[in-house]
PDB file of N, CA and C in Angstrom:
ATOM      1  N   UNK A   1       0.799  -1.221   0.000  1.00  0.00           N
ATOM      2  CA  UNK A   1       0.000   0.000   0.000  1.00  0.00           C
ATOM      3  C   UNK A   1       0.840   1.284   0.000  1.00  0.00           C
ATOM      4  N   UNK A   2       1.772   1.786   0.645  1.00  0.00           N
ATOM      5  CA  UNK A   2       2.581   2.655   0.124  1.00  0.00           C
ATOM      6  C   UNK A   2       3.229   3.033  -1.009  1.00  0.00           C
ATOM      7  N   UNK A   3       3.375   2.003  -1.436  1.00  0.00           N
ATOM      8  CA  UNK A   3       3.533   2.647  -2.695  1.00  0.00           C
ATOM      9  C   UNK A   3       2.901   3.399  -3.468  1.00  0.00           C
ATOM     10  N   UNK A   4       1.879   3.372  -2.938  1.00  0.00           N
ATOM     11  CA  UNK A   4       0.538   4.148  -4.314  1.00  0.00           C
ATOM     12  C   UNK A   4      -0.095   5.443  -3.182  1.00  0.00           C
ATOM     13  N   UNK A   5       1.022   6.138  -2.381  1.00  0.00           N
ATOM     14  CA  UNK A   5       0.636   7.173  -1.567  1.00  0.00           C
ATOM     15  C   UNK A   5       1.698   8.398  -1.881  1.00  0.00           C
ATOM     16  N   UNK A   6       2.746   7.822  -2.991  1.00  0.00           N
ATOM     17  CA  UNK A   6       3.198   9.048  -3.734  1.00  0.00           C
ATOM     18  C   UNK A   6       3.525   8.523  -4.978  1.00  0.00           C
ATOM     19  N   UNK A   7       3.961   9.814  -5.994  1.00  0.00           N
ATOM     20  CA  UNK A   7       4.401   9.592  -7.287  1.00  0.00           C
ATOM     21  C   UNK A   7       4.262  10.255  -8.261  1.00  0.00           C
ATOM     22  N   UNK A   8       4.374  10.355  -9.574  1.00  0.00           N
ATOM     23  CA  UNK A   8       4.224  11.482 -10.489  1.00  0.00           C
ATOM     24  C   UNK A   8       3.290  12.348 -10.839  1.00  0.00           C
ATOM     25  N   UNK A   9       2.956  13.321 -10.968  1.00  0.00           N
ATOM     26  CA  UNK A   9       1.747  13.817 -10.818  1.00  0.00           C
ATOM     27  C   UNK A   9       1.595  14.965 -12.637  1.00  0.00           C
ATOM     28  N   UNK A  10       0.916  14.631 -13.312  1.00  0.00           N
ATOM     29  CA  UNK A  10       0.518  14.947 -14.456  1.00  0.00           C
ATOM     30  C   UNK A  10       1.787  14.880 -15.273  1.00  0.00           C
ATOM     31  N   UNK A  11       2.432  13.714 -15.298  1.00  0.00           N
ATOM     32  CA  UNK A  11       3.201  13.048 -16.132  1.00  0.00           C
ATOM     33  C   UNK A  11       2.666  12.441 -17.317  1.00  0.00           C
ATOM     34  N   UNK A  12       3.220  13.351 -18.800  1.00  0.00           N
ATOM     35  CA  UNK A  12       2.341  13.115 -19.858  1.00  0.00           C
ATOM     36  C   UNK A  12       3.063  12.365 -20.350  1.00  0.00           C
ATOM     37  N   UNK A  13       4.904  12.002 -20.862  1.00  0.00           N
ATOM     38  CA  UNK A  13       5.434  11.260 -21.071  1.00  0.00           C
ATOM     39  C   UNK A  13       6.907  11.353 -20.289  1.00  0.00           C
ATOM     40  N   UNK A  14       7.172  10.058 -20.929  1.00  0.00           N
ATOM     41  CA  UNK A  14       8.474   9.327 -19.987  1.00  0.00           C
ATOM     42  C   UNK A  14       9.237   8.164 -20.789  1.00  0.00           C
ATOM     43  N   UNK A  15      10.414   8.044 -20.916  1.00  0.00           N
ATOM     44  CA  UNK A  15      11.094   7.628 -21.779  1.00  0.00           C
ATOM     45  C   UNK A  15      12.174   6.582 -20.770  1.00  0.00           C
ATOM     46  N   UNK A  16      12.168   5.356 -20.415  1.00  0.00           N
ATOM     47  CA  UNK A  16      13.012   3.958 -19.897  1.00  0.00           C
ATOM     48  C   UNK A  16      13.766   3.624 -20.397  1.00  0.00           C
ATOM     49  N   UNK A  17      14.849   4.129 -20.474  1.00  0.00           N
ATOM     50  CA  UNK A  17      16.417   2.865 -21.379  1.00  0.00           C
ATOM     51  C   UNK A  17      16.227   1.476 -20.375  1.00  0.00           C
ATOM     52  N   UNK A  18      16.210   0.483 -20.925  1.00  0.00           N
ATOM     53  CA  UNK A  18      16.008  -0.667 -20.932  1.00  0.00           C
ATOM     54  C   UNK A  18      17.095  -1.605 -21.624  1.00  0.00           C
ATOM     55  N   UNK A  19      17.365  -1.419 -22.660  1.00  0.00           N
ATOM     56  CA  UNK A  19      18.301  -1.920 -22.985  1.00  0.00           C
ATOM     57  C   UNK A  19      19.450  -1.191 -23.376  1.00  0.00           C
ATOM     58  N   UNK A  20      20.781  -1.809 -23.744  1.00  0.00           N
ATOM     59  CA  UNK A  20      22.461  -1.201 -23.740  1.00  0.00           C
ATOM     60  C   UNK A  20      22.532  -1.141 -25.240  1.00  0.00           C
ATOM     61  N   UNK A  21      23.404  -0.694 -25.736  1.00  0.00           N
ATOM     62  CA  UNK A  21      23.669  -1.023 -27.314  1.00  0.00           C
ATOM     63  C   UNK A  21      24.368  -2.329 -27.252  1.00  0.00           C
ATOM     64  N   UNK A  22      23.649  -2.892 -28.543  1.00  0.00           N
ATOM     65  CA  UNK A  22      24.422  -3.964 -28.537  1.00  0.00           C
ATOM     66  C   UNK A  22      23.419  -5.346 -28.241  1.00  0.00           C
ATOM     67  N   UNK A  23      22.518  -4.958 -27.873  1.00  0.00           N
ATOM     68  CA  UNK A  23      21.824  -5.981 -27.004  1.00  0.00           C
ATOM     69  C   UNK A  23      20.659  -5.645 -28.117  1.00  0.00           C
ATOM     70  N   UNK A  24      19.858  -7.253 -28.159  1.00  0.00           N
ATOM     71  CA  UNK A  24      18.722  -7.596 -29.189  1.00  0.00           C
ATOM     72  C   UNK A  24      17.385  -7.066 -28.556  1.00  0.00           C
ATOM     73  N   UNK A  25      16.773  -6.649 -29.858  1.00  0.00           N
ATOM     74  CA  UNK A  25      15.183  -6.598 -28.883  1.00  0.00           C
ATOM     75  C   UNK A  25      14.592  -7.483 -28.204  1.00  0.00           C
ATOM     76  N   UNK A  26      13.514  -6.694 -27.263  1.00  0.00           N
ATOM     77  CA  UNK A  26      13.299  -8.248 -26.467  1.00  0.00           C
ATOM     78  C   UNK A  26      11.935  -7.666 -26.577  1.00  0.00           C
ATOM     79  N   UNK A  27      10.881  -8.499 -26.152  1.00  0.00           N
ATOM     80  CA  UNK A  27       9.735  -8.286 -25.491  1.00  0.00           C
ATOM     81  C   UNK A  27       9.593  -8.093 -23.786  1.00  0.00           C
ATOM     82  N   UNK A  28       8.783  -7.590 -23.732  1.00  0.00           N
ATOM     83  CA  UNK A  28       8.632  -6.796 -22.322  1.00  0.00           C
ATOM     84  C   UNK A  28       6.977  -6.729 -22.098  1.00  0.00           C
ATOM     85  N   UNK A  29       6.818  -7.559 -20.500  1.00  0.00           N
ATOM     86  CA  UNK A  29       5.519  -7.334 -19.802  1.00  0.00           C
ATOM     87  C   UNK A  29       5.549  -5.425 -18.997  1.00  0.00           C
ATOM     88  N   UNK A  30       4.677  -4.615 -19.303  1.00  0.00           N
ATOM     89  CA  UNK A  30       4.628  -3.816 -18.476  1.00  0.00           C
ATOM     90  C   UNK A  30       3.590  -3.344 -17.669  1.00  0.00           C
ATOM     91  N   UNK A  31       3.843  -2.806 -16.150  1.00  0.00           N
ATOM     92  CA  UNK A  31       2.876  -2.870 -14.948  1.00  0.00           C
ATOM     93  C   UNK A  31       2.917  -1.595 -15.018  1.00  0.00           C
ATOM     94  N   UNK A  32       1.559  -0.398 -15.022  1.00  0.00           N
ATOM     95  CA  UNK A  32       1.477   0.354 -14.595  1.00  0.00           C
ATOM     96  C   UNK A  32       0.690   0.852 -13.423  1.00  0.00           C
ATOM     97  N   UNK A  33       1.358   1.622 -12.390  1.00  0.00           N
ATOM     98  CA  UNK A  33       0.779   1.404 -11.098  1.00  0.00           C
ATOM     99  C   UNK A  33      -0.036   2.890 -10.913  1.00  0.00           C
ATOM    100  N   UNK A  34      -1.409   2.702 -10.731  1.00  0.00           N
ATOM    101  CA  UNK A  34      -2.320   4.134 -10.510  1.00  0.00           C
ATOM    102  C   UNK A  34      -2.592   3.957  -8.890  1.00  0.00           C
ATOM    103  N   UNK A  35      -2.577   5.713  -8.668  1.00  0.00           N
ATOM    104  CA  UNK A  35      -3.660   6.288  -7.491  1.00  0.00           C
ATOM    105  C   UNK A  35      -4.139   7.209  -7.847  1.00  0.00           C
ATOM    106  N   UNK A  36      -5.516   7.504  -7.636  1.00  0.00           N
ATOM    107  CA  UNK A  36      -5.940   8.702  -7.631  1.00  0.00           C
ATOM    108  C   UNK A  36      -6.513   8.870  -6.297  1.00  0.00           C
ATOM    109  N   UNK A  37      -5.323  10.014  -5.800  1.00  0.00           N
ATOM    110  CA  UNK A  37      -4.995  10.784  -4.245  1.00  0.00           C
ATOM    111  C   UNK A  37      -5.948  11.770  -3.950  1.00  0.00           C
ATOM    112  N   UNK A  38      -6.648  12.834  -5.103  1.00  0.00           N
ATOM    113  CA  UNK A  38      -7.599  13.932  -5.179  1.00  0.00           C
ATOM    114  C   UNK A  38      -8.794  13.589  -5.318  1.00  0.00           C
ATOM    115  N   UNK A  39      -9.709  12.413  -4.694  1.00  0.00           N
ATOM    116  CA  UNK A  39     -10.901  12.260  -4.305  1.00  0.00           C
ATOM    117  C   UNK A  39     -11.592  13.227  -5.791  1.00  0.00           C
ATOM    118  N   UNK A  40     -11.290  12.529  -6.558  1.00  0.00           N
ATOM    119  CA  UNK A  40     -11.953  12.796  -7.903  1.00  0.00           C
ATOM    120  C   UNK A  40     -12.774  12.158  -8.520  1.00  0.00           C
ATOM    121  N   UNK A  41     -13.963  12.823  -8.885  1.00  0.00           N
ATOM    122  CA  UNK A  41     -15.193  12.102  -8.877  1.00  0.00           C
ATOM    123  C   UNK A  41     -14.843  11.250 -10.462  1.00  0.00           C
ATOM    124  N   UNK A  42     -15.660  10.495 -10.450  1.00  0.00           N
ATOM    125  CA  UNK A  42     -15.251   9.276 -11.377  1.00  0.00           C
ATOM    126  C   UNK A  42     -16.027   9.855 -12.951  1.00  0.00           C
ATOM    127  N   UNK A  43     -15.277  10.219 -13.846  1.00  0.00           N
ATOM    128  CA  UNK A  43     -15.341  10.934 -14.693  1.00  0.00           C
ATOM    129  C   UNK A  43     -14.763  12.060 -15.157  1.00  0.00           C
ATOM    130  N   UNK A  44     -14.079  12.152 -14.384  1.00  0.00           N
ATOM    131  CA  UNK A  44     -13.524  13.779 -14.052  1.00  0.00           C
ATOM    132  C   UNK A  44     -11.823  13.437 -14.595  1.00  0.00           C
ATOM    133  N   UNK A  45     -11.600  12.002 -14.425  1.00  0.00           N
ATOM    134  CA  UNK A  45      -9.880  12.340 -14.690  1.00  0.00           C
ATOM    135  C   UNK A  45      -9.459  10.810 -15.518  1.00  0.00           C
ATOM    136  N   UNK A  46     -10.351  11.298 -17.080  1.00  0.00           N
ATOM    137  CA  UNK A  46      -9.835  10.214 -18.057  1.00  0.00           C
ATOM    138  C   UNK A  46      -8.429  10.537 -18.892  1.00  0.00           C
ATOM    139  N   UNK A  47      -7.950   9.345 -19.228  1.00  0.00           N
ATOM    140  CA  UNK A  47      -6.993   9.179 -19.780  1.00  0.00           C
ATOM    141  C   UNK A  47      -6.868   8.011 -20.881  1.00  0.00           C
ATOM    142  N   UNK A  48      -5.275   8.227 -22.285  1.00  0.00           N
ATOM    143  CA  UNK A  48      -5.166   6.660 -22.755  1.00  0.00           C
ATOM    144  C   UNK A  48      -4.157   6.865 -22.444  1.00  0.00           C
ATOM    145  N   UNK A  49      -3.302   5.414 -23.158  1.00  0.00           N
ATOM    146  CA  UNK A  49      -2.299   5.358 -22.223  1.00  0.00           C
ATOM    147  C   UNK A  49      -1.376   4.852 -24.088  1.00  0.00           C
ATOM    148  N   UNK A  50       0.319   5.197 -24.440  1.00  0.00           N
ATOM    149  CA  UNK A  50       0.779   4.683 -25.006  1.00  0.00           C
ATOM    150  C   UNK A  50       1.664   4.422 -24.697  1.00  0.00           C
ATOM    151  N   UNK A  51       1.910   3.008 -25.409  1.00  0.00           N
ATOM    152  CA  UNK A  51       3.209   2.287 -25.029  1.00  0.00           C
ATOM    153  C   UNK A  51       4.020   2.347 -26.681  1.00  0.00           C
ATOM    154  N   UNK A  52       5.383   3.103 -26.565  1.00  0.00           N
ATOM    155  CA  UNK A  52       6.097   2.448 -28.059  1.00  0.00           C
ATOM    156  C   UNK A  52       5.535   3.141 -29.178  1.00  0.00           C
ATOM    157  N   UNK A  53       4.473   4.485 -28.693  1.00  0.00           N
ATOM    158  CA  UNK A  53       3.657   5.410 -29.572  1.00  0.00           C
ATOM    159  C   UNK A  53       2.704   4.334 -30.023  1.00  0.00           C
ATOM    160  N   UNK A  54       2.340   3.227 -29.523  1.00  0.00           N
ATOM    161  CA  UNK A  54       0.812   2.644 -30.170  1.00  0.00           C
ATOM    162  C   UNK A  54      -0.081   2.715 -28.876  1.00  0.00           C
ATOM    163  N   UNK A  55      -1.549   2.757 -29.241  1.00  0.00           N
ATOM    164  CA  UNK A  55      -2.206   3.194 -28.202  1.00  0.00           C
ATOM    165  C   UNK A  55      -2.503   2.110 -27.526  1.00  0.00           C
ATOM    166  N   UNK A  56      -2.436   1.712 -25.717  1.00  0.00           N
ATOM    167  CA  UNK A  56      -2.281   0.379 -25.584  1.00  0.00           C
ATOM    168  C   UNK A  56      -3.733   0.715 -24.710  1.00  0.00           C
ATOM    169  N   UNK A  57      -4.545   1.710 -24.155  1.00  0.00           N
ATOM    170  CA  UNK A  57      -5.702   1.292 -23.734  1.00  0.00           C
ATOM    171  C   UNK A  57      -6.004   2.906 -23.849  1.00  0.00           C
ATOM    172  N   UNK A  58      -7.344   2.898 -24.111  1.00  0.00           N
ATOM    173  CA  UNK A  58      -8.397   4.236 -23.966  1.00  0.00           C
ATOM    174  C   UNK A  58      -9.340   4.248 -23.268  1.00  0.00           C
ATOM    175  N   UNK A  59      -9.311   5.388 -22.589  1.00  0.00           N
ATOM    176  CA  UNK A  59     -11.033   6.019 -21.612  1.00  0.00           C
ATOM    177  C   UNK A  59     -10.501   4.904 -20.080  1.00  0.00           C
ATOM    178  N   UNK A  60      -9.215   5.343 -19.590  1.00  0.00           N
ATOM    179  CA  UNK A  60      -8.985   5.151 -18.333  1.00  0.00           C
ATOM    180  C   UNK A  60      -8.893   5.642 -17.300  1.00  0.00           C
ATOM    181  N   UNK A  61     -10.038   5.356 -16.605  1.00  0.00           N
ATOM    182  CA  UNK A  61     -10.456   6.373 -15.282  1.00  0.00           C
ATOM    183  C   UNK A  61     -10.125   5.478 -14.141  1.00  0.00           C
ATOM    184  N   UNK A  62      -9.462   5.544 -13.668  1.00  0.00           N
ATOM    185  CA  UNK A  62      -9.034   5.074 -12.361  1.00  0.00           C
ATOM    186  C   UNK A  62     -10.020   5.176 -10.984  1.00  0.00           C
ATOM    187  N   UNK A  63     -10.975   6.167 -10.592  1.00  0.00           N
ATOM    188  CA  UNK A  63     -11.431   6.154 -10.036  1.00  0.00           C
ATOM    189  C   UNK A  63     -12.792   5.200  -9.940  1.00  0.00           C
ATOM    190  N   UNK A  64     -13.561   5.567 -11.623  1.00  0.00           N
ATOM    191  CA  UNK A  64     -14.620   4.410 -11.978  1.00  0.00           C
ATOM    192  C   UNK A  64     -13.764   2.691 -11.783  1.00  0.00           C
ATOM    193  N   UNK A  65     -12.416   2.436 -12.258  1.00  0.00           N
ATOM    194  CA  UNK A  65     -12.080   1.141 -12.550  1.00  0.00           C
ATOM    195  C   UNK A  65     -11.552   0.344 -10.972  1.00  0.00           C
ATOM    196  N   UNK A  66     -11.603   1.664  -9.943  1.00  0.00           N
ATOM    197  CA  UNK A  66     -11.612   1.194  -8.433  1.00  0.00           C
ATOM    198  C   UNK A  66     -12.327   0.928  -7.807  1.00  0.00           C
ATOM    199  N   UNK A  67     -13.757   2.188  -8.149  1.00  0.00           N
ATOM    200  CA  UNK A  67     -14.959   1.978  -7.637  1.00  0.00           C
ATOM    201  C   UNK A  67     -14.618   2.921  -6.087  1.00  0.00           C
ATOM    202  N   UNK A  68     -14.055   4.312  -6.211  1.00  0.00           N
ATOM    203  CA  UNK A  68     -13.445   4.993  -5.146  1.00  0.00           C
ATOM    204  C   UNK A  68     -12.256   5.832  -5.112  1.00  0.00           C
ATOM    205  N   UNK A  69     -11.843   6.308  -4.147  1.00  0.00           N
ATOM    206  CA  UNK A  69     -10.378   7.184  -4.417  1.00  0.00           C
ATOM    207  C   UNK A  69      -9.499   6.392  -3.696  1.00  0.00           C
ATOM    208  N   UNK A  70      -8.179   6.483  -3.598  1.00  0.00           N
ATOM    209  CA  UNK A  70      -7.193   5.777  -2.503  1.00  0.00           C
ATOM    210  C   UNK A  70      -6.898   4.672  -2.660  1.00  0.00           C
ATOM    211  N   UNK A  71      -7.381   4.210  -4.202  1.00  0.00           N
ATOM    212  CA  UNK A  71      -7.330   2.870  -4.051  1.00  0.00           C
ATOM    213  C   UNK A  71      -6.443   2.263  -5.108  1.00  0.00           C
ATOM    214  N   UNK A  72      -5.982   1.296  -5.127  1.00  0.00           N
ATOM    215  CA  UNK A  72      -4.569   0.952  -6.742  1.00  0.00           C
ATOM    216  C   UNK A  72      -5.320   0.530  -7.683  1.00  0.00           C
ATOM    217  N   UNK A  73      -4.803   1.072  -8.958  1.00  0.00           N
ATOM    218  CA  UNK A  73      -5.265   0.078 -10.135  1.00  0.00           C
ATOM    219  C   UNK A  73      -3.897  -0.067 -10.801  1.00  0.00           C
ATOM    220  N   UNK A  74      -3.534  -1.375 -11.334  1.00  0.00           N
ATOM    221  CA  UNK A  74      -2.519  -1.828 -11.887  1.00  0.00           C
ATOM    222  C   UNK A  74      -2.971  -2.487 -13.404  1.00  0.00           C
ATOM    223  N   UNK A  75      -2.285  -1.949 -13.991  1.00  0.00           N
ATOM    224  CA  UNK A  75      -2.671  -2.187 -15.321  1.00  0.00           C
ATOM    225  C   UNK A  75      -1.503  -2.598 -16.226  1.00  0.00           C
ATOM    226  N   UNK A  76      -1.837  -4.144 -16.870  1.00  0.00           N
ATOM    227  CA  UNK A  76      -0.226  -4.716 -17.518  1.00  0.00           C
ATOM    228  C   UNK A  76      -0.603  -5.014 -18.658  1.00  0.00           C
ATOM    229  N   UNK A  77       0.366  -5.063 -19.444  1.00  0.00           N
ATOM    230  CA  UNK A  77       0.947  -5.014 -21.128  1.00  0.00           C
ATOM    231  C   UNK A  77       1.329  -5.827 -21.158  1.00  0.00           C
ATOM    232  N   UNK A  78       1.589  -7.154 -21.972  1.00  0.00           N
ATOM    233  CA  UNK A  78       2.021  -8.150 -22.323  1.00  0.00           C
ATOM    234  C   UNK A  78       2.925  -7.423 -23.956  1.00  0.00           C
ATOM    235  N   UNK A  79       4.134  -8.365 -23.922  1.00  0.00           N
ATOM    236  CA  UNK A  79       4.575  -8.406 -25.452  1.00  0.00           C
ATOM    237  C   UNK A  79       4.478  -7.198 -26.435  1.00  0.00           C
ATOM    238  N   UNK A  80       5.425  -5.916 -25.038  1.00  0.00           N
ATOM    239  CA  UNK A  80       5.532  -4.613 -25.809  1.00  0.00           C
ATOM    240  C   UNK A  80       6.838  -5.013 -26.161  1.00  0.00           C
ATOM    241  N   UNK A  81       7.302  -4.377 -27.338  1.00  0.00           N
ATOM    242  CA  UNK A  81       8.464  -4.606 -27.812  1.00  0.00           C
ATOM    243  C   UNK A  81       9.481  -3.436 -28.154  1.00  0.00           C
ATOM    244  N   UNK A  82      10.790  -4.016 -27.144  1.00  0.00           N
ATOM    245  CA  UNK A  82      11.912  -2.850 -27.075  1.00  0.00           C
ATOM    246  C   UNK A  82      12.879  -3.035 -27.681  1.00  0.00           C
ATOM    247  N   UNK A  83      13.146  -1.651 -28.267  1.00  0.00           N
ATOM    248  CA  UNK A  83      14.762  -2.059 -29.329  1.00  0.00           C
ATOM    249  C   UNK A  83      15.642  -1.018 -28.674  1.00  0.00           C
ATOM    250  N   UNK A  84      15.684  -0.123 -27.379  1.00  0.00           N
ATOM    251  CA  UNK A  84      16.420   0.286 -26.569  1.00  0.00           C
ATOM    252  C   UNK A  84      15.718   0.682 -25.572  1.00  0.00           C
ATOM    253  N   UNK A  85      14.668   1.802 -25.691  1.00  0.00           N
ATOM    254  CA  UNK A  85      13.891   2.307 -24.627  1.00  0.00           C
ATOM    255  C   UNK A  85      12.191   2.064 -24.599  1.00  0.00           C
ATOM    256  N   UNK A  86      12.164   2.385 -23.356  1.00  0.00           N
ATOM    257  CA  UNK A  86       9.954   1.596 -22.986  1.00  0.00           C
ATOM    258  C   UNK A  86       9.338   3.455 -23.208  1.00  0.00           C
ATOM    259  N   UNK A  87       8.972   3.851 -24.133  1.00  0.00           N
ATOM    260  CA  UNK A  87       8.280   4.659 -24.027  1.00  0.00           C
ATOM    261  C   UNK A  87       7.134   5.313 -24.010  1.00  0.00           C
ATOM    262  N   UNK A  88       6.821   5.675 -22.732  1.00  0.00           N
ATOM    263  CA  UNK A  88       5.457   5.572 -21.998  1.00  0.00           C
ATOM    264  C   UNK A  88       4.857   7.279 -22.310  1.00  0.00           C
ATOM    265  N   UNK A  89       3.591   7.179 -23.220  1.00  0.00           N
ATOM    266  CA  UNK A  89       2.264   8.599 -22.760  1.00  0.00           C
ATOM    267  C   UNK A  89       1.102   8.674 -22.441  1.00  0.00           C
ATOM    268  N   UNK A  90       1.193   9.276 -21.339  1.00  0.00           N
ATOM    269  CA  UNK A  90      -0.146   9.226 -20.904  1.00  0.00           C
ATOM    270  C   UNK A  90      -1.198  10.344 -21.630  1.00  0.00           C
ATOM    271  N   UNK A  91      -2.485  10.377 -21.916  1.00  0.00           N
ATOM    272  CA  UNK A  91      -3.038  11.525 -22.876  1.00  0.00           C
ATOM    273  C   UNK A  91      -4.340  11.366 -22.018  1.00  0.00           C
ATOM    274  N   UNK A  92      -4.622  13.061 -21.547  1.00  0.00           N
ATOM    275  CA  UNK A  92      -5.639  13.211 -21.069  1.00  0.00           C
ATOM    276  C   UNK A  92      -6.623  13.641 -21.772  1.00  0.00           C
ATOM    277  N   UNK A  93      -7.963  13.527 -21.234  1.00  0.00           N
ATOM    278  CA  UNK A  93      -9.284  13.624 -21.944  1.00  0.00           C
ATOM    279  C   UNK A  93      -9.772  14.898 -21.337  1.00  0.00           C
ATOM    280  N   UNK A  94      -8.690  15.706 -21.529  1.00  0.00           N
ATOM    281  CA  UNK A  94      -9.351  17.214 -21.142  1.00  0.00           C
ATOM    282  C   UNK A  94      -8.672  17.781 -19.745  1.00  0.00           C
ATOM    283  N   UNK A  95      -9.019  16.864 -18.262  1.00  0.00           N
ATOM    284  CA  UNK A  95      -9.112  17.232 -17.392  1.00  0.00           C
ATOM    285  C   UNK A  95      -7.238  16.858 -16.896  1.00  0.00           C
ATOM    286  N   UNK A  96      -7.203  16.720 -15.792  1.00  0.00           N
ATOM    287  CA  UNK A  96      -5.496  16.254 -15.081  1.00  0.00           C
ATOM    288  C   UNK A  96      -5.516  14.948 -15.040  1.00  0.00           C
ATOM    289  N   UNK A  97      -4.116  14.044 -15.099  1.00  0.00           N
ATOM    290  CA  UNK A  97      -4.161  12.863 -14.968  1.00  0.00           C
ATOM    291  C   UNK A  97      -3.718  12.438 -13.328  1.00  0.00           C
ATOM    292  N   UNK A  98      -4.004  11.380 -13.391  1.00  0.00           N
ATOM    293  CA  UNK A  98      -4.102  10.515 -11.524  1.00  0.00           C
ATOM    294  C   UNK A  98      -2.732  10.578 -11.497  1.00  0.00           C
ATOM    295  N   UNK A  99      -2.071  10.508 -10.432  1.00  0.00           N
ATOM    296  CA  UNK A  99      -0.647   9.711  -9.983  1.00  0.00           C
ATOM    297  C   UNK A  99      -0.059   8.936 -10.377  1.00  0.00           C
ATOM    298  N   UNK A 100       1.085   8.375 -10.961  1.00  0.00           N
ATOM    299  CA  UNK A 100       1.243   7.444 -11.791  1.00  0.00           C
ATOM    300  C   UNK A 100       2.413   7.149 -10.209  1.00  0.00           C
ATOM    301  N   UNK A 101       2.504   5.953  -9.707  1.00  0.00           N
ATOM    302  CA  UNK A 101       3.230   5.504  -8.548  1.00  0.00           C
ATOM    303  C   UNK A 101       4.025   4.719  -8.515  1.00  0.00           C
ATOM    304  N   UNK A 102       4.056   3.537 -10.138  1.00  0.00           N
ATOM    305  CA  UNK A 102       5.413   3.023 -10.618  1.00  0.00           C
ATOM    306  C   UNK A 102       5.350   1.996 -11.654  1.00  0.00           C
ATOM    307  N   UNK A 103       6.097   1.850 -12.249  1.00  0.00           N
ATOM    308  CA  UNK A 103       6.289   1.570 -13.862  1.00  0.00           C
ATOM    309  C   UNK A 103       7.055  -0.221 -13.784  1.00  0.00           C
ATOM    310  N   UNK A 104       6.746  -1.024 -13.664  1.00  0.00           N
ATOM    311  CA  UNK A 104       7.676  -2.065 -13.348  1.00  0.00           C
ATOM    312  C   UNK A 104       7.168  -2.966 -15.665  1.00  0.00           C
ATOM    313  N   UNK A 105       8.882  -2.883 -15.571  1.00  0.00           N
ATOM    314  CA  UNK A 105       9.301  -3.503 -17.038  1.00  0.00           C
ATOM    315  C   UNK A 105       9.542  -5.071 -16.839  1.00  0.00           C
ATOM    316  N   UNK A 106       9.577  -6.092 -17.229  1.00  0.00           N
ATOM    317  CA  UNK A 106      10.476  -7.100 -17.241  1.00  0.00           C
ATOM    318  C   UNK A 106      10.560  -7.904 -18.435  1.00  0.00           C
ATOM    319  N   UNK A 107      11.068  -8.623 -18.614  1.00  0.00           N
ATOM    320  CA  UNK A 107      11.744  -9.076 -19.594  1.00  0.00           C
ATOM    321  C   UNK A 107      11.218 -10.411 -19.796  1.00  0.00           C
ATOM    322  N   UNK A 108      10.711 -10.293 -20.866  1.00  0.00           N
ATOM    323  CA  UNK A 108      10.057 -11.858 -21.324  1.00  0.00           C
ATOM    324  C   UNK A 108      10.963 -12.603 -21.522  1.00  0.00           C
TER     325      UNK A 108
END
């Protein structure tokens, strides 16, 4: 549970070296870890999300997909594919985006 009681706050993109030169592409599972800390009513703070500039989910509200505020939503990617860096945008639907509290990559 601490973990998702701080973290980035209207982080639109973000760029992961992941791999070295030299080294082959790989595939990669990725975890993205939400809070929404500002008791924001559920509608109020949509988002999509891209991985690698392709769009990997749309109309993500964290608060509707908790059912509340304070609470985690973790959301994973299977078989994104890296040829050096994981590059992550978040795109809002107008309003601010939730907390983003941590990014876990690994390696298929």
């Amino acid at each position: 549970p601490w973990l998702f009681t701080s973290g980035a706050r209207g982080l639109t993109r973000c760029e992961l070296p992941l791999l070295g030169e030299g080294d082959e592409p790989a595939a990669y599972t990725v975890k993205l870890y939400f809070a929404d800390l500002d008791n924001t009513p559920a509608g109020q703070r949509m988002f999509d999300i891209k991985l690698q500039g392709t769009l990997a989910a749309t109309g993500v509200d964290v608060t509707e997909q908790t059912q509340g505020s304070h609470r985690a939503l973790v959301l994973k990617f299977e078989n994104v594919p890296v040829t050096r860096s994981l590059q992550l945008e978040l795109l809002p639907h107008g309003g601010s985006l939730p907390t983003l509290a941590a990014i876990e990559a690994q390696r298929q």
